[in-house]
C-alpha atoms as a PDB file:
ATOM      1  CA  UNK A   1      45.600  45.193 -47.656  1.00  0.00           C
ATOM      2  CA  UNK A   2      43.647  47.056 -44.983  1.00  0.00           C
ATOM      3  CA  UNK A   3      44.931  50.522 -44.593  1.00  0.00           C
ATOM      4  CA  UNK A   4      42.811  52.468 -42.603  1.00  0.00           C
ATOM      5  CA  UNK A   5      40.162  52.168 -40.347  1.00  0.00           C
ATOM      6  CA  UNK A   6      37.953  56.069 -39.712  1.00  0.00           C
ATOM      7  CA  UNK A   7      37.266  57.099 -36.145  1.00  0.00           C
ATOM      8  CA  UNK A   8      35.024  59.587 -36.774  1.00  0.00           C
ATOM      9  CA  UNK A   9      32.853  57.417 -38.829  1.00  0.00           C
ATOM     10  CA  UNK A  10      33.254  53.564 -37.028  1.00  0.00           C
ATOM     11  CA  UNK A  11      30.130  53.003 -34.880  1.00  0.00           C
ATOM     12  CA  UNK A  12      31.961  50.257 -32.998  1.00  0.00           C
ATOM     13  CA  UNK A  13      29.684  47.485 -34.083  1.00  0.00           C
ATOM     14  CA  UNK A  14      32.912  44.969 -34.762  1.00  0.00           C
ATOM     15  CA  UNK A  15      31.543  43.709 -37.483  1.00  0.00           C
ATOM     16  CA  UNK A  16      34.922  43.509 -39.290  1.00  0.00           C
ATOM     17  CA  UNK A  17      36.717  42.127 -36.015  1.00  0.00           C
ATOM     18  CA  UNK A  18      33.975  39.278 -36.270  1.00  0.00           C
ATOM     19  CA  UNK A  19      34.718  38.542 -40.061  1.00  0.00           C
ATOM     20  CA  UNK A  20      38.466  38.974 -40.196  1.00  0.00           C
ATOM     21  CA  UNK A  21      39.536  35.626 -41.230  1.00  0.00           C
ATOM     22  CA  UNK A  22      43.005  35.848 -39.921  1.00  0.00           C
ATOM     23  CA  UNK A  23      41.983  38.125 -37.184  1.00  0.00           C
ATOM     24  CA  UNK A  24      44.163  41.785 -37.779  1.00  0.00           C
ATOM     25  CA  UNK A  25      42.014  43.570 -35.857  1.00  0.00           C
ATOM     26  CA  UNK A  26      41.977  44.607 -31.797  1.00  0.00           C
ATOM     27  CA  UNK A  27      39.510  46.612 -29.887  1.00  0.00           C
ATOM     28  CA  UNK A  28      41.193  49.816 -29.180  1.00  0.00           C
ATOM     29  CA  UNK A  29      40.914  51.964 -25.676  1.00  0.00           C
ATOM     30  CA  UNK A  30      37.601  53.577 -27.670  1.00  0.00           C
ATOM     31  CA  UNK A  31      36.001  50.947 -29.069  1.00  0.00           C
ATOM     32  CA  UNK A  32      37.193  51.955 -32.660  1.00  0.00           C
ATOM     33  CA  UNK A  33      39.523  48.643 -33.926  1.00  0.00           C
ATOM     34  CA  UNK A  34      42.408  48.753 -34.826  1.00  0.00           C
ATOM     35  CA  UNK A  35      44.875  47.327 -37.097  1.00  0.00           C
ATOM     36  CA  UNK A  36      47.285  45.159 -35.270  1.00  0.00           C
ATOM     37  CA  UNK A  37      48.283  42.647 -37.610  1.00  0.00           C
ATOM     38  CA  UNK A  38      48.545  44.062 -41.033  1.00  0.00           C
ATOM     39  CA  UNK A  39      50.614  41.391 -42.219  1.00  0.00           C
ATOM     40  CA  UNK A  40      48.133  39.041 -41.737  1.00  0.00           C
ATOM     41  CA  UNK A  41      45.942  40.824 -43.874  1.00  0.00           C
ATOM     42  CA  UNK A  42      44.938  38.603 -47.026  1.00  0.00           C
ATOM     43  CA  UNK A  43      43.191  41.270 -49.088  1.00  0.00           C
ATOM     44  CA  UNK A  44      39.878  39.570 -48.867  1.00  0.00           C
ATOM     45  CA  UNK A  45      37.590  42.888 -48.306  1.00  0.00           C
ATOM     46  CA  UNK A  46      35.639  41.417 -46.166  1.00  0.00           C
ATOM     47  CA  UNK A  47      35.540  43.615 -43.747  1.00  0.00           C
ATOM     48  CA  UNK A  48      35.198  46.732 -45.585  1.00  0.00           C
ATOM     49  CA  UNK A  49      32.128  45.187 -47.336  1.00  0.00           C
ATOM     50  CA  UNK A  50      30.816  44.784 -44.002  1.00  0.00           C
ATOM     51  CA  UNK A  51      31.001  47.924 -42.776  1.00  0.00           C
ATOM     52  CA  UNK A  52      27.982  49.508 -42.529  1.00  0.00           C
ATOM     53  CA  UNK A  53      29.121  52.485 -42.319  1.00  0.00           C
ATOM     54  CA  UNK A  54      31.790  52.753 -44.684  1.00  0.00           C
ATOM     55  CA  UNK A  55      34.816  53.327 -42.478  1.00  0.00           C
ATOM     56  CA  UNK A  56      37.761  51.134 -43.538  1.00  0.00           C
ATOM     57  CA  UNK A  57      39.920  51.178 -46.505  1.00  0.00           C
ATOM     58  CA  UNK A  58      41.495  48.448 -48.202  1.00  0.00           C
ATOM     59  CA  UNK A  59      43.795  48.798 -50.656  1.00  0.00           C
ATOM     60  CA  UNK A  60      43.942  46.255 -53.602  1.00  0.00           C
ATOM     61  CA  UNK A  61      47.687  45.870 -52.799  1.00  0.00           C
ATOM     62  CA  UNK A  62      49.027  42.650 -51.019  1.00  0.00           C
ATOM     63  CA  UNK A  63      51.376  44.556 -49.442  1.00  0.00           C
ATOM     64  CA  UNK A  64      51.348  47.421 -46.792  1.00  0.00           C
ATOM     65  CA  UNK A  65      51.149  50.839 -48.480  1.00  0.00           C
ATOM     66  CA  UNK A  66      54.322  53.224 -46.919  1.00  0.00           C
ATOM     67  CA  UNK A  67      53.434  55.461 -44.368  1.00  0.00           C
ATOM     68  CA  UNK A  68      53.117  58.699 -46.557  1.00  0.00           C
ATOM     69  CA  UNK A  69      50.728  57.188 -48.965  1.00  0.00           C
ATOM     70  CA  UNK A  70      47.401  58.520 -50.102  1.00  0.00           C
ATOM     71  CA  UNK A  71      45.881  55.204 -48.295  1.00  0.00           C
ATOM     72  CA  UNK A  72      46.225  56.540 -45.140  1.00  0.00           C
ATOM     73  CA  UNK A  73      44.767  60.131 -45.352  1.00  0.00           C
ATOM     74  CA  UNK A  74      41.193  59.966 -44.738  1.00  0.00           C
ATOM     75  CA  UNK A  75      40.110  63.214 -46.047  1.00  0.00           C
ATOM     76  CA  UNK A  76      41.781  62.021 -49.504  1.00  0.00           C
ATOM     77  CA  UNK A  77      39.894  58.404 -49.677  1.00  0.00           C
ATOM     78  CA  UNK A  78      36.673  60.615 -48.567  1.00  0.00           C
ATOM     79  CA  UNK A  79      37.373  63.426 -51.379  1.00  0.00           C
ATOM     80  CA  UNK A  80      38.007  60.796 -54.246  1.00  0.00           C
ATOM     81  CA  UNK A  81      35.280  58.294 -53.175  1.00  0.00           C
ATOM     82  CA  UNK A  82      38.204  55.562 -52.235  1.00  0.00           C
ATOM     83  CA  UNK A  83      36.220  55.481 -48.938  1.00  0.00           C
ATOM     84  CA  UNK A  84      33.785  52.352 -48.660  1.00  0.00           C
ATOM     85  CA  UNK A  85      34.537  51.844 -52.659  1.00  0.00           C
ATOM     86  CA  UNK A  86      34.192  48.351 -52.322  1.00  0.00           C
ATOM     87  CA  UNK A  87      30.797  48.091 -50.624  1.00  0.00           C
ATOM     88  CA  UNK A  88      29.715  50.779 -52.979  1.00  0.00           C
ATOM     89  CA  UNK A  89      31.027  48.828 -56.242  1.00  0.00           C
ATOM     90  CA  UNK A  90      29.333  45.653 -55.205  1.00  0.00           C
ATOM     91  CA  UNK A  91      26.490  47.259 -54.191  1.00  0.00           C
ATOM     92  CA  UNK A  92      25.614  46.660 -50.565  1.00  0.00           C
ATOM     93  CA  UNK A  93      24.259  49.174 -48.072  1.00  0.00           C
ATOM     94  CA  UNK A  94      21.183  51.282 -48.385  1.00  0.00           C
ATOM     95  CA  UNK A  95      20.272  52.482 -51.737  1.00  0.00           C
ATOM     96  CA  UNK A  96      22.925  50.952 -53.941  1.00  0.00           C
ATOM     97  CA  UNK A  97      22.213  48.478 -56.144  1.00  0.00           C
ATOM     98  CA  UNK A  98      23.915  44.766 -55.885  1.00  0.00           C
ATOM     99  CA  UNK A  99      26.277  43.951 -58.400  1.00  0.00           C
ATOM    100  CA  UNK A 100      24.636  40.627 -59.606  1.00  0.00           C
ATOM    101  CA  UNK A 101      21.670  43.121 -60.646  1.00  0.00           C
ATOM    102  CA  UNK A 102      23.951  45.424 -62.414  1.00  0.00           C
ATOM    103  CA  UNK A 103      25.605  42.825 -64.585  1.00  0.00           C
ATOM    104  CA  UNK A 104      21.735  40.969 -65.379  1.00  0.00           C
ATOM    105  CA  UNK A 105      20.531  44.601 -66.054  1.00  0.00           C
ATOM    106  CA  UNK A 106      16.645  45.327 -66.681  1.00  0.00           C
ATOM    107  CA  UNK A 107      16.460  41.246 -66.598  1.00  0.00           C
ATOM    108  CA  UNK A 108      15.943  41.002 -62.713  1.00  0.00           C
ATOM    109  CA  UNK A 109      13.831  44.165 -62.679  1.00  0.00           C
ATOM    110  CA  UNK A 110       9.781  43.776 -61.588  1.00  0.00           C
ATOM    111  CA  UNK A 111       8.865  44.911 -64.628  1.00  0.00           C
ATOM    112  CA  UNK A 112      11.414  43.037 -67.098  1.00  0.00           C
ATOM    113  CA  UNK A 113      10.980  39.746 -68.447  1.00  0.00           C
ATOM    114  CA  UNK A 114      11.316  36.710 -66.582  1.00  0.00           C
ATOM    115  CA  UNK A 115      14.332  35.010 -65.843  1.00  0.00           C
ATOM    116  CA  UNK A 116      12.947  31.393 -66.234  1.00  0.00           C
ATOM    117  CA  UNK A 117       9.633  31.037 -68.506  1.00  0.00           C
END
């Protein structure tokens, strides 16, 4: 369930508004969105893999996390690497490697064997 959403890192691009499927997300005052309708939330990721700038947590929970947990305190996700995990573990965003080419291995590499002779 989404958790947290970073201020000092969002760019405002709204990239996660736009692919919300059950829309939990308003524009704040700022810019910065912000989590309206938790509930709603159906633990899809979607729009932490979308951020491009790795500024929302969601937690693997299908439930919302209680207000003193570790899912809400930024400097903790950012210390442990929680922060933009998921875009990281699949592999999108500059310099990472997708996760299709991580389970192949050396097979979709230039220089490894074909896929398809």
């Amino acid at each position: 369930m989404i958790e947290l959403v970073s201020a000092a890192r969002c760019v405002t691009c709204d990239k996660c508004v736009a692919v919300c499927p059950t829309n939990v997300f308003d524009r704040g005052a700022d810019g910065v969105p912000v989590i309206s309708r938790q509930q709603d939330c159906q633990t899809c990721f979607q729009c932490e893999a979308n951020c491009p700038t790795d500024a929302l947590f969601v937690a693997p929970q299908t439930h919302p996390l209680p207000a003193g947990s570790s899912a809400h305190d930024e400097d903790h996700l950012r210390r442990t690497g929680l922060l933009g995990s998921y875009r990281r573990d699949i592999g999108w965003g500059r310099g990472r490697t997708p996760g299709a080419a991580k389970a192949v291995g050396p097979a979709l590499s230039p220089s490894g064997p074909p896929l398809i002779s």
